[in-house]
N, C-alpha and C. Protein backbone atom coordinates (compact mmCIF):
# COMPACT_ATOMS: atom_id res chain seq x y z
N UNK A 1 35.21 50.20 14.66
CA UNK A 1 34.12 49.65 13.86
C UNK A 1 32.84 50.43 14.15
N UNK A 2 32.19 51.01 12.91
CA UNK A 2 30.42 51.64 13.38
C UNK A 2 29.92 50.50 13.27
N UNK A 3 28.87 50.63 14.33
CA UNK A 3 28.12 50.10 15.22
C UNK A 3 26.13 50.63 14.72
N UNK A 4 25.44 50.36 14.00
CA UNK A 4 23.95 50.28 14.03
C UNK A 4 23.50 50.90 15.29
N UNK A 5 23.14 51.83 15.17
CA UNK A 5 22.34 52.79 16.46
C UNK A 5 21.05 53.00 15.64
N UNK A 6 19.91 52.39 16.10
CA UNK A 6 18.26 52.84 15.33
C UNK A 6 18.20 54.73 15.89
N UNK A 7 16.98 54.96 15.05
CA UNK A 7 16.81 56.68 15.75
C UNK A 7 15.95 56.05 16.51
N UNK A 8 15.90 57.00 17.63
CA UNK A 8 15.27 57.33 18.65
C UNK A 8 15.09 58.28 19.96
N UNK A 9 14.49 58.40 20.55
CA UNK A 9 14.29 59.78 21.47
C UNK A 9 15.18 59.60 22.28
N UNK A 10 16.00 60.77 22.69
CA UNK A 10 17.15 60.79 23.45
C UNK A 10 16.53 60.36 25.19
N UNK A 11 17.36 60.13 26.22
CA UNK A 11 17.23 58.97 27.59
C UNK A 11 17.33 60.71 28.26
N UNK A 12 16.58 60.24 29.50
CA UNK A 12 16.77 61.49 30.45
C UNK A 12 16.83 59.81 31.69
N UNK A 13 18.52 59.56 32.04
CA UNK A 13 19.07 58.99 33.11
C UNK A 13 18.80 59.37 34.04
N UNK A 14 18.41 59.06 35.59
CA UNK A 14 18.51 59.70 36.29
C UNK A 14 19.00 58.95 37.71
N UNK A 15 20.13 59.57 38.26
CA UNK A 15 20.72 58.52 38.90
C UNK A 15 20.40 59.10 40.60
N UNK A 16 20.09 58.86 41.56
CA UNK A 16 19.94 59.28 42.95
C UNK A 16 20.79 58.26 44.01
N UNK A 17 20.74 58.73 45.08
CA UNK A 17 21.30 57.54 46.08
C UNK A 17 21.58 58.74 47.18
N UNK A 18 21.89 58.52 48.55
CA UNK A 18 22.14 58.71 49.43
C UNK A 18 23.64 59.30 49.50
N UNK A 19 23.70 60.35 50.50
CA UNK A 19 24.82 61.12 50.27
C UNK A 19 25.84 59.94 51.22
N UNK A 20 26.98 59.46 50.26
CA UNK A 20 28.22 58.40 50.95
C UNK A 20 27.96 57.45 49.96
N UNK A 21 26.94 57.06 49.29
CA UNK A 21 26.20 55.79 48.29
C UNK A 21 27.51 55.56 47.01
N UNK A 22 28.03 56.81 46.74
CA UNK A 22 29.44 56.83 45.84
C UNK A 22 28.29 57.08 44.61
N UNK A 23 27.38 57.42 44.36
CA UNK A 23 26.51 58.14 43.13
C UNK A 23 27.12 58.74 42.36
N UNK A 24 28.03 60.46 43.05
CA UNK A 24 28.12 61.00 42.47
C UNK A 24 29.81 60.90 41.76
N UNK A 25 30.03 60.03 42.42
CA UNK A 25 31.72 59.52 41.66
C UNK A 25 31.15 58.32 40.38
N UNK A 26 30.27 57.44 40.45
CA UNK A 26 29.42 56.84 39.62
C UNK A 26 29.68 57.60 38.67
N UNK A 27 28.84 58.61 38.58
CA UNK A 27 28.25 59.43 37.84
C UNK A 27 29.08 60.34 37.20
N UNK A 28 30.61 60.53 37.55
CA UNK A 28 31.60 60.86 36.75
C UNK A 28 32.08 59.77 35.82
N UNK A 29 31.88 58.89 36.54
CA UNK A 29 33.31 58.01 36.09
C UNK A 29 32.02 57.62 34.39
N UNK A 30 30.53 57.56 34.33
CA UNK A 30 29.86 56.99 33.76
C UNK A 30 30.01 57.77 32.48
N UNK A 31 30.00 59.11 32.47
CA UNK A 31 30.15 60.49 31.63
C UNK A 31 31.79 59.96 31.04
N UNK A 32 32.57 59.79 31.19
CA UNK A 32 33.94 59.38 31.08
C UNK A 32 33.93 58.59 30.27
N UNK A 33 33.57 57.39 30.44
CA UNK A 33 33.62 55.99 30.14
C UNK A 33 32.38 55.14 29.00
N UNK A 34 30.85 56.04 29.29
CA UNK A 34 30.14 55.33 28.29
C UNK A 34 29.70 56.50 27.06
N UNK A 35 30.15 55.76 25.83
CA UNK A 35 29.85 56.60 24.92
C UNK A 35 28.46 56.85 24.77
N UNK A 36 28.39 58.56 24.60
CA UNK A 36 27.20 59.10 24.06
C UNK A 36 26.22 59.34 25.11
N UNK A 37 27.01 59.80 26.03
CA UNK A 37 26.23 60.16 27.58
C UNK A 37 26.44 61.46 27.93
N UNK A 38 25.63 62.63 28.28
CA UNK A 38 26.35 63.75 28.59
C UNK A 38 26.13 63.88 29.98
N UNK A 39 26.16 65.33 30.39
CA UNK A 39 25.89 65.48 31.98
C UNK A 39 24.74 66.42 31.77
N UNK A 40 23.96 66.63 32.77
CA UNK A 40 23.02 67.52 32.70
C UNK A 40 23.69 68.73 33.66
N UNK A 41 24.02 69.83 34.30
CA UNK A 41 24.54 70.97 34.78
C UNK A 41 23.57 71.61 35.53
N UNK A 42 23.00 71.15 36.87
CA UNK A 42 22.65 71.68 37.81
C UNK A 42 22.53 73.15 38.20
N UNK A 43 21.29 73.77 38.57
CA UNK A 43 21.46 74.90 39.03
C UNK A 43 21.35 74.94 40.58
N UNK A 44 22.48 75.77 41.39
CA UNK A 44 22.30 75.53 43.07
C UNK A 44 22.46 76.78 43.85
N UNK A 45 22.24 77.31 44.72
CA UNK A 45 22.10 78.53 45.39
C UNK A 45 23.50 78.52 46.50
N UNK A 46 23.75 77.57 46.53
CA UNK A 46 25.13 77.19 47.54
C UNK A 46 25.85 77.77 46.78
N UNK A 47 27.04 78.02 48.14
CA UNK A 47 28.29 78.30 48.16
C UNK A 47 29.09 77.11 46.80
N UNK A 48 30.25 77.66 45.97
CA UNK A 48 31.05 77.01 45.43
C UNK A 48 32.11 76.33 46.31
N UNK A 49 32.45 75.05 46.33
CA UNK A 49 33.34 74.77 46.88
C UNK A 49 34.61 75.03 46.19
N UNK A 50 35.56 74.68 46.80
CA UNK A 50 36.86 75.21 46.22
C UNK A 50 37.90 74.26 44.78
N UNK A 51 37.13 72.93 44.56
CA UNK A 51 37.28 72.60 43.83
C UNK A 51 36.33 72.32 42.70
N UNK A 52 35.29 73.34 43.04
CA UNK A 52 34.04 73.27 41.85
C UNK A 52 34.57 74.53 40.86
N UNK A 53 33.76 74.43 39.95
CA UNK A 53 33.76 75.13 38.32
C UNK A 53 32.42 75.55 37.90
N UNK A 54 32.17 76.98 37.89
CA UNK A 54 30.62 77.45 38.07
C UNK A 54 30.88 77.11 36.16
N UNK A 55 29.58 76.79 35.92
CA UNK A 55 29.19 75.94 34.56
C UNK A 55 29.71 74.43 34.17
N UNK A 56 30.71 74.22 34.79
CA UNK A 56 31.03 72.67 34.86
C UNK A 56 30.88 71.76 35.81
N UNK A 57 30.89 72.11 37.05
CA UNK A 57 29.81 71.19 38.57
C UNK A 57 29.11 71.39 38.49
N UNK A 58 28.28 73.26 38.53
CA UNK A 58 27.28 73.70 38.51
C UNK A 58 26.82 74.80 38.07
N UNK A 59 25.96 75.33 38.02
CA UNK A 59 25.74 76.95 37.50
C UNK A 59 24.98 77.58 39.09
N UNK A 60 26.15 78.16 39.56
CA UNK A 60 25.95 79.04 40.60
C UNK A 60 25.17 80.61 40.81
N UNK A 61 23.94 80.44 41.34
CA UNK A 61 23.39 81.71 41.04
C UNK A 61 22.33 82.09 42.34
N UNK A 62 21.98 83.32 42.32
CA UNK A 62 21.57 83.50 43.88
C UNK A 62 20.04 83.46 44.10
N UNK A 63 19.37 83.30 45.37
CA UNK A 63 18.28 82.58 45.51
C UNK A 63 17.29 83.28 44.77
N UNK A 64 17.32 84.44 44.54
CA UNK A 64 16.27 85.78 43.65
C UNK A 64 16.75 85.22 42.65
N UNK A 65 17.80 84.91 41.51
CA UNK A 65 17.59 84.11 40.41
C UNK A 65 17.39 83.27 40.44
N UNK A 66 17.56 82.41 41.09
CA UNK A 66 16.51 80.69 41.37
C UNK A 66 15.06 80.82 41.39
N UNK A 67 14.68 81.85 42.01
CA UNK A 67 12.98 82.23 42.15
C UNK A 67 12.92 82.41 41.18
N UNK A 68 13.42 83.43 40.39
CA UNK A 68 12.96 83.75 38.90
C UNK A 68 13.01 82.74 37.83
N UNK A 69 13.91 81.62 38.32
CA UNK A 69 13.81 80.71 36.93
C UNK A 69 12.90 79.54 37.10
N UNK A 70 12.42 79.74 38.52
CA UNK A 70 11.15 78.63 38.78
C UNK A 70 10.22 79.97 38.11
N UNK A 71 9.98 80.70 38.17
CA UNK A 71 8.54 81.58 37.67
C UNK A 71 9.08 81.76 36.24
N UNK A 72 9.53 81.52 35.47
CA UNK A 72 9.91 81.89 34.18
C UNK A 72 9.63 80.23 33.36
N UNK A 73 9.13 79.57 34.22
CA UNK A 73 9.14 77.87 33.90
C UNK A 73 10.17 77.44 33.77
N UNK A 74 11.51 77.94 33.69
CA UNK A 74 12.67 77.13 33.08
C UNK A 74 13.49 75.98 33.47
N UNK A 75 12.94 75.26 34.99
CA UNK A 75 13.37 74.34 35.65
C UNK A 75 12.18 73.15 35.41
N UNK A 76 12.86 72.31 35.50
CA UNK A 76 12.02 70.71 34.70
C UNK A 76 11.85 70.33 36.45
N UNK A 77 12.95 70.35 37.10
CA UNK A 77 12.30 70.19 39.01
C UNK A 77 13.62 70.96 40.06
N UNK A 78 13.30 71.32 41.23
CA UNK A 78 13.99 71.77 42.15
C UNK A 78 13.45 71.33 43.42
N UNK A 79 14.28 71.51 44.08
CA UNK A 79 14.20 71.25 45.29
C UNK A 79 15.16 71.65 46.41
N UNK A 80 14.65 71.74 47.81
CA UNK A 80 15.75 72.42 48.71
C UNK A 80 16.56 70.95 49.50
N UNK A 81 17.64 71.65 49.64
CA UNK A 81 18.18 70.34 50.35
C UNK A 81 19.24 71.28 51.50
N UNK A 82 19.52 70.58 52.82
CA UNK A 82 20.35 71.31 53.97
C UNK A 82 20.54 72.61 53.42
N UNK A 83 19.27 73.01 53.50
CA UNK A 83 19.53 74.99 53.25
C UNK A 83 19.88 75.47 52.42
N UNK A 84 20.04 74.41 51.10
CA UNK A 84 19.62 75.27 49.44
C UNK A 84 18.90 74.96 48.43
N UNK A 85 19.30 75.75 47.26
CA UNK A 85 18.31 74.87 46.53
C UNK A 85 19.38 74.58 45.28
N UNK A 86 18.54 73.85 44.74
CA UNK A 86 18.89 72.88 43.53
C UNK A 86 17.54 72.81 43.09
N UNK A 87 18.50 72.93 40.85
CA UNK A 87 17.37 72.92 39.94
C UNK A 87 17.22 72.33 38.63
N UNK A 88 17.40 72.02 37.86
CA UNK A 88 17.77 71.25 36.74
C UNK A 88 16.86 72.41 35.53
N UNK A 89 17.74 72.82 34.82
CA UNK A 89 17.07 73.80 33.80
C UNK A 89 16.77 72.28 32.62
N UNK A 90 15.06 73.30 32.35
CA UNK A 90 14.23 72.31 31.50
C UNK A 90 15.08 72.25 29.66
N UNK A 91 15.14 73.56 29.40
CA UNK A 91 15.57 73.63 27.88
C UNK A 91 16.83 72.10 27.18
N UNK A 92 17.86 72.00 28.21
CA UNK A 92 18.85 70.75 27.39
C UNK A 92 18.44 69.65 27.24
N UNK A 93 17.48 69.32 28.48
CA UNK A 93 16.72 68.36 28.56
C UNK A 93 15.64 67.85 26.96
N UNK A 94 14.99 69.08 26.80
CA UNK A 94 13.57 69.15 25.89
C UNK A 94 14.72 69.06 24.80
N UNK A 95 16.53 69.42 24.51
CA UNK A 95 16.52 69.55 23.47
C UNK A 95 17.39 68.20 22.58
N UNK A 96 17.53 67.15 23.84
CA UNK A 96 18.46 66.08 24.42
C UNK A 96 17.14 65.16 23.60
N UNK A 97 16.27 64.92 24.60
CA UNK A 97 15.26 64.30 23.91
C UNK A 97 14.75 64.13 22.32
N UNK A 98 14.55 65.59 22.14
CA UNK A 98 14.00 65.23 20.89
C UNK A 98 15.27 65.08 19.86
N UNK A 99 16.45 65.27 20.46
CA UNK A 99 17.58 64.91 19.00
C UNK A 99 18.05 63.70 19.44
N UNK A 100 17.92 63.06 20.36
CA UNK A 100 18.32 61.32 20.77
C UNK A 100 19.41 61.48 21.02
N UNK A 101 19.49 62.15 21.70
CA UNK A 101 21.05 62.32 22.92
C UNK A 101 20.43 61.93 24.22
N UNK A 102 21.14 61.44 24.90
CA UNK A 102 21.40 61.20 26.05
C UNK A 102 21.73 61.76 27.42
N UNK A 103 21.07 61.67 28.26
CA UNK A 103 21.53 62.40 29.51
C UNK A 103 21.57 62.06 30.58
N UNK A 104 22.80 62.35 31.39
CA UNK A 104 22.83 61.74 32.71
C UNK A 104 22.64 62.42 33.77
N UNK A 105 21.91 62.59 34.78
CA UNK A 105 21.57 63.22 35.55
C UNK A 105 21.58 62.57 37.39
N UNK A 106 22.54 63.35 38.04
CA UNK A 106 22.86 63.65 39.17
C UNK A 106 21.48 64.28 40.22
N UNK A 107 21.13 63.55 40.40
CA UNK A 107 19.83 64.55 41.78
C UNK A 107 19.15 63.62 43.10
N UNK A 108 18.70 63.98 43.27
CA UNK A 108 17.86 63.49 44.64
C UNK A 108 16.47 62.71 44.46
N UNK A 109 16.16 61.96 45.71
CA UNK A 109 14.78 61.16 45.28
C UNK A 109 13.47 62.57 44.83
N UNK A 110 13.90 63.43 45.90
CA UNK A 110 12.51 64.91 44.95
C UNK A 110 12.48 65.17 44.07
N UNK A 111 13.94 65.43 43.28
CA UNK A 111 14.10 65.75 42.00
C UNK A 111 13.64 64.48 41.05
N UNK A 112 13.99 63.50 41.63
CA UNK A 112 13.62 62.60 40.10
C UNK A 112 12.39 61.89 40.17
N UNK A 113 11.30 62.23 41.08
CA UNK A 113 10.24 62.10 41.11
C UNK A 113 9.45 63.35 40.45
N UNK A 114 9.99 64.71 40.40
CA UNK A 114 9.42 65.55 39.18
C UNK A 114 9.84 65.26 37.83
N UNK A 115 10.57 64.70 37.75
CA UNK A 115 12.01 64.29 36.10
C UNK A 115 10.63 63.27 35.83
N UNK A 116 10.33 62.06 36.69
CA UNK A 116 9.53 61.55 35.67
C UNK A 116 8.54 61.88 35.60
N UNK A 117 7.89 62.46 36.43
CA UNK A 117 6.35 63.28 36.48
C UNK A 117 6.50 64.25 34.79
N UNK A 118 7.56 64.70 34.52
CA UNK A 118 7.69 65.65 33.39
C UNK A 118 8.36 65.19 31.76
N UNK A 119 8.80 63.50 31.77
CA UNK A 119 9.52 63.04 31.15
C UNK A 119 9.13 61.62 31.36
N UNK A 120 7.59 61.16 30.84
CA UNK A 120 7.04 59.63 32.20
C UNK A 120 7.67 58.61 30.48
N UNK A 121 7.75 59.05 29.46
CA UNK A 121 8.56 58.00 28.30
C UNK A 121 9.53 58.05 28.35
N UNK A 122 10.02 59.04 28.82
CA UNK A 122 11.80 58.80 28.49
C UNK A 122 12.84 59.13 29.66
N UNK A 123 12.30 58.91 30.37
CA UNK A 123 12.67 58.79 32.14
C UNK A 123 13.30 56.85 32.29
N UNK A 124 14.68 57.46 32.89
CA UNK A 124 15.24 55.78 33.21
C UNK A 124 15.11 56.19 35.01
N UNK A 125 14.89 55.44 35.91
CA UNK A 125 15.27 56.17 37.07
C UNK A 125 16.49 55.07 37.63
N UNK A 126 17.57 55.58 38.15
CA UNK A 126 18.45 54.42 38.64
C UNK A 126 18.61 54.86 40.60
N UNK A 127 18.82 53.88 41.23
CA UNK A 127 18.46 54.15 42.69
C UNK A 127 20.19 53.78 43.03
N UNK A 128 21.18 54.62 43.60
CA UNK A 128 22.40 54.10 44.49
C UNK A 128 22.17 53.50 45.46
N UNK A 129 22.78 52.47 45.90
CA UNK A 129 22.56 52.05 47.56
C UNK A 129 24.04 51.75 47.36
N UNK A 130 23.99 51.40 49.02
CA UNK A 130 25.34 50.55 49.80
C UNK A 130 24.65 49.58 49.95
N UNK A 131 25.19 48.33 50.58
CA UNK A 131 24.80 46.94 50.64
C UNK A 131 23.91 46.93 51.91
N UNK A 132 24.61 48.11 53.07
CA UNK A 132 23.54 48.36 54.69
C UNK A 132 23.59 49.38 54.86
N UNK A 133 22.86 49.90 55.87
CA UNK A 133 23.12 51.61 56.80
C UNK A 133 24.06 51.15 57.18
N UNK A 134 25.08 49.85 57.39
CA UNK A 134 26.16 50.27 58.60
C UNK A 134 27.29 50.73 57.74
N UNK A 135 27.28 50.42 56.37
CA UNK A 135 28.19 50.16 55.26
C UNK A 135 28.42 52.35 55.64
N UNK A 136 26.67 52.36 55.03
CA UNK A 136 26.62 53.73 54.41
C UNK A 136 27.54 55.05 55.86
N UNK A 137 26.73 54.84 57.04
CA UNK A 137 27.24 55.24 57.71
C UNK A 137 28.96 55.30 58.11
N UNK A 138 29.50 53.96 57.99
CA UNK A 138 30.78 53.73 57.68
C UNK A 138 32.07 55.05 57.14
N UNK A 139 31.05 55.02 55.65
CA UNK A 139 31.58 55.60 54.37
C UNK A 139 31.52 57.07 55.06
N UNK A 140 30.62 57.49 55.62
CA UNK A 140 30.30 59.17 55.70
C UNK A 140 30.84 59.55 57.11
N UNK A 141 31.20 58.77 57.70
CA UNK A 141 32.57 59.19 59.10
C UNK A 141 34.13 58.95 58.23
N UNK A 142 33.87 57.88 57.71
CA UNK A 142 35.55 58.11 57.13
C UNK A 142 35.93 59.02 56.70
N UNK A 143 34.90 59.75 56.00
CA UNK A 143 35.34 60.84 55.10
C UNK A 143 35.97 62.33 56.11
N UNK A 144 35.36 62.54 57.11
CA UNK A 144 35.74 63.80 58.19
C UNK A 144 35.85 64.38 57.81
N UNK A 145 34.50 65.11 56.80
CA UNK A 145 34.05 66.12 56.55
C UNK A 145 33.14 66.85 57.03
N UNK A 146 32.78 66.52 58.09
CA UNK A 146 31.29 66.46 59.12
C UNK A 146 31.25 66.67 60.12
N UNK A 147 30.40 67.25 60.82
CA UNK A 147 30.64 67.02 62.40
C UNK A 147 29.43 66.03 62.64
N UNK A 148 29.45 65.31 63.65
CA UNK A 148 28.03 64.37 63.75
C UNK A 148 26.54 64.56 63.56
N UNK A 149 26.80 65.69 64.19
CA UNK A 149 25.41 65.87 63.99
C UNK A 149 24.95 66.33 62.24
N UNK A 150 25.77 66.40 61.20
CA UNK A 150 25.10 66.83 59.94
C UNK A 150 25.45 65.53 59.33
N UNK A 151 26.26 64.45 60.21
CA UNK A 151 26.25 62.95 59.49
C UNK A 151 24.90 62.37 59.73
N UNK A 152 24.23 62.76 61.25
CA UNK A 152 23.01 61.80 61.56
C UNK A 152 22.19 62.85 60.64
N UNK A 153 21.92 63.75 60.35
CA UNK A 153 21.39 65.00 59.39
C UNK A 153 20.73 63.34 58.37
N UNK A 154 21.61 63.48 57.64
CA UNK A 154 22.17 62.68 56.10
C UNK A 154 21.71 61.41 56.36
N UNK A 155 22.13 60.80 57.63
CA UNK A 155 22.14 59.24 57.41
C UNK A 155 20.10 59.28 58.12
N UNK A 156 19.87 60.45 58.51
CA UNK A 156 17.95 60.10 58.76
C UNK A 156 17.54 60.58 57.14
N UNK A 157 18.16 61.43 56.53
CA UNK A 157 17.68 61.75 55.37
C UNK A 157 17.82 60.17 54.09
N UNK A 158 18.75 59.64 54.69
CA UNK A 158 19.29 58.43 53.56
C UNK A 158 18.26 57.13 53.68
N UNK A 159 17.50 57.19 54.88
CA UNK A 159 16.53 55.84 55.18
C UNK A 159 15.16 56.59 54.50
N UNK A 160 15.20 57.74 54.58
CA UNK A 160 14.11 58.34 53.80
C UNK A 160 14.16 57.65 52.19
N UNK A 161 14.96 58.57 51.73
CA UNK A 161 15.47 58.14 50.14
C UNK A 161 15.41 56.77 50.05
N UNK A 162 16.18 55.68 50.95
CA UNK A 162 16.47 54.31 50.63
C UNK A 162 14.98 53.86 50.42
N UNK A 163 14.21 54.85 51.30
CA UNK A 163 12.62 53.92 51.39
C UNK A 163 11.47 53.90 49.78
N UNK A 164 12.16 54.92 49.24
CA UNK A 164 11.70 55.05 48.13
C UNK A 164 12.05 54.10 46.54
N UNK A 165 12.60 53.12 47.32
CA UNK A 165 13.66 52.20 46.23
C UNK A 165 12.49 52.02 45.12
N UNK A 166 10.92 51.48 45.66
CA UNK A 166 10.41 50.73 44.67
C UNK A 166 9.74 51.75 43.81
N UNK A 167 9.95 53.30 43.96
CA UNK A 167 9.44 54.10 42.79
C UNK A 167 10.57 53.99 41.78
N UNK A 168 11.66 53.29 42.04
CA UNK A 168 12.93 53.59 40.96
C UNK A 168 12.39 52.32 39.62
N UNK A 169 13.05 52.45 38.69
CA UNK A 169 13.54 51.59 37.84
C UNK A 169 14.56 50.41 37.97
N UNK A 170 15.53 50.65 38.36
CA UNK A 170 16.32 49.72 38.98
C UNK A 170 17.19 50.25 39.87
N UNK A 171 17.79 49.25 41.01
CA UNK A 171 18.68 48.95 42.05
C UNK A 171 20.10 49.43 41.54
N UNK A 172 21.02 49.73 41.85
CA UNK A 172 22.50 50.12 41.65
C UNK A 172 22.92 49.54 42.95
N UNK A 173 23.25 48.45 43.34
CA UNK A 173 23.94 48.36 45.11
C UNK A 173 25.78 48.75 45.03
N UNK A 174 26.23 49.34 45.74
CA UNK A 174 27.42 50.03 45.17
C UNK A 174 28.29 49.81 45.98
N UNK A 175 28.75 47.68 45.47
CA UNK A 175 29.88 47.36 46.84
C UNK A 175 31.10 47.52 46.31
N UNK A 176 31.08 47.44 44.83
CA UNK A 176 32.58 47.42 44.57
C UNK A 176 32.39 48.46 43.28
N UNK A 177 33.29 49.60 43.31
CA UNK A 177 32.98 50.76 42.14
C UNK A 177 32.86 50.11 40.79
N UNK A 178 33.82 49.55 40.58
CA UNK A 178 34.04 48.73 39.21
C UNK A 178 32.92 48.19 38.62
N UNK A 179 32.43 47.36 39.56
CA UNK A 179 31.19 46.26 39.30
C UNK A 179 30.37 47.25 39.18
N UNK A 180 29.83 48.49 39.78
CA UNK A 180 28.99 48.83 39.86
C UNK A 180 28.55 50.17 38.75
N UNK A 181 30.06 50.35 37.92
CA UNK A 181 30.00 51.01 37.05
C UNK A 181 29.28 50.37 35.85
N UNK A 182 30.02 49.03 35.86
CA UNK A 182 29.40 47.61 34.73
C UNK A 182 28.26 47.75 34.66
N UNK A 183 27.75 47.88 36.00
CA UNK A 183 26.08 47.57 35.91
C UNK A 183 25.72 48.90 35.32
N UNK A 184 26.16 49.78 35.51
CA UNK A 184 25.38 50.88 35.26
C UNK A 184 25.37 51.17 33.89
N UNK A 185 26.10 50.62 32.86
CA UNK A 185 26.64 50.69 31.24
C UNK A 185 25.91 48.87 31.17
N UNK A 186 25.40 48.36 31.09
CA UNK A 186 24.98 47.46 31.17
C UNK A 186 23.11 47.95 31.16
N UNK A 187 22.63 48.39 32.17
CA UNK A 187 21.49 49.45 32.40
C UNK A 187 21.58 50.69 30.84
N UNK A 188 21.95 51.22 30.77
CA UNK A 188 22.35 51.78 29.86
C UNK A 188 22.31 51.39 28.29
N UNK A 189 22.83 50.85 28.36
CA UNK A 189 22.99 49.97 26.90
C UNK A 189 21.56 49.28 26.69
N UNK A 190 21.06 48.70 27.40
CA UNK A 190 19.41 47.68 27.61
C UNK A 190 18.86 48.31 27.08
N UNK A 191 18.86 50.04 28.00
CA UNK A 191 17.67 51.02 28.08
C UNK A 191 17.69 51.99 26.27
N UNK A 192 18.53 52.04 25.50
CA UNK A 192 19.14 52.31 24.14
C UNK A 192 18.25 51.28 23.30
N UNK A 193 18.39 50.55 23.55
CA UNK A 193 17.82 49.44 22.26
C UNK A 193 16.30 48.96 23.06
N UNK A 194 15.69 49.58 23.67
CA UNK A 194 14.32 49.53 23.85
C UNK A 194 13.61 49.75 22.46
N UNK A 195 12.92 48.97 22.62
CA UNK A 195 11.62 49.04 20.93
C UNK A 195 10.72 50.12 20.92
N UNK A 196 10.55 49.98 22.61
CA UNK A 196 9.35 51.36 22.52
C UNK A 196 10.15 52.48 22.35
N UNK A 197 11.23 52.98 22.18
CA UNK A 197 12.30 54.44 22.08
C UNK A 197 12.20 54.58 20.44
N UNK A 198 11.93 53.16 19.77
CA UNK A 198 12.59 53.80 18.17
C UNK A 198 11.49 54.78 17.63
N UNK A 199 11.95 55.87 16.94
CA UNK A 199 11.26 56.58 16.30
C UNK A 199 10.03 56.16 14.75
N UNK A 200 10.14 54.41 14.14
CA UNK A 200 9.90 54.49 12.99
C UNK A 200 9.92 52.99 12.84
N UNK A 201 9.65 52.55 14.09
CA UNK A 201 10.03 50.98 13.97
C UNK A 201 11.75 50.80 13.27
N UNK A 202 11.62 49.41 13.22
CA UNK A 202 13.28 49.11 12.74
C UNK A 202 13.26 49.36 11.10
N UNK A 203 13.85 50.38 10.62
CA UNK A 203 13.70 50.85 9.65
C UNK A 203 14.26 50.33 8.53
N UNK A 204 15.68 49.60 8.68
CA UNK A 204 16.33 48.97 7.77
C UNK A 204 15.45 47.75 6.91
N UNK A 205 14.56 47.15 8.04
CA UNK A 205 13.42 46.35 7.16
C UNK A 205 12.48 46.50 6.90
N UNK A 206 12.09 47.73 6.48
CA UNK A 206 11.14 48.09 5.69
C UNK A 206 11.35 48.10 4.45
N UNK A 207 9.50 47.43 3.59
CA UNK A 207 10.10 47.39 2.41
C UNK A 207 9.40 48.67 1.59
């Protein structure tokens, strides 16, 4: 069945949380599952891991082209994180917006404090948590991908980020994936049928 969609300016999502918070599995499963959401495609100076896809995890490129695409303006924000960088190219964004597409975006509390500094109407900000640090900490030893010392790295970097909850838009607490996908297509859907987004008021009743 079609469904009534008003026009309006496309969403620049932006989802953050703490590395273990389950964000960035969120943030697949959300691209998957809610219609009319894309991904935004990161630019990062890191190594590829072995199950990444340079243009589909990320666009892999080296720190002299990262410099150049901050001096060329073409990044909307970047930032360094454990010894790289990360960047979000401005153009899909500017072109997401003005055709009322949608975008979901993967980044950090730095990054999405420039996203709305550069995007302050059409900026959603969404915050990941776990329910505690003991939860979060929990999650990021199970995994034994780490040696301790780049877990306590993460988990002093994660009380940082957590502290920033009240610049967000809303809470995501991320006890059970399921539930927490709901909420996030739930968030989503709200943020779509905002009045202040339509382009022309509600147009069908005009006379």
């Amino acid at each position: 069945m079609d469904h009534y969609r008003p026009s309006r300016r496309g969403i620049v999502f932006i989802l953050s949380g703490p590395s273990g918070a389950g964000k960035s599995t969120i943030w697949r499963a959300a691209l998957k599952s809610i219609e009319g959401l894309e991904p935004s495609i990161s630019l990062t100076t890191r190594t590829a891991r072995s199950n990444e896809i340079d243009g589909v995890d990320y666009h892999f490129v080296t720190e002299d082209e990262f410099k150049r695409r901050i001096q060329r303006g073409e990044l909307a924000e970047w930032a360094g994180v454990f010894g790289s960088s990360y960047g979000t190219p401005r153009a899909p964004l500017d072109r997401a917006v003005a055709e009322g597409r949608d975008i979901l975006l993967d980044i950090d509390v730095q990054g999405a404090r420039q996203l709305r500094r550069q995007y302050p109407a059409d900026a959603v900000t969404i915050l990941a948590m776990t329910p505690s640090f003991e939860v979060l900490e929990e999650r990021l030893r199970r995994r034994g991908t780490e040696e301790p010392a780049a877990i306590a790295r993460r988990l002093e970097r994660a009380e940082e980020e957590v502290a920033a909850y009240s610049e967000y838009d809303y809470l995501l607490i991320n006890d059970e994936f399921e539930c927490s996908l709901e909420r996030l297509k739930a968030i989503i859907e709200a943020e779509r049928w905002r009045v202040a987004r339509l382009r022309e008021g509600f147009a069908p009743w005009r006379r």
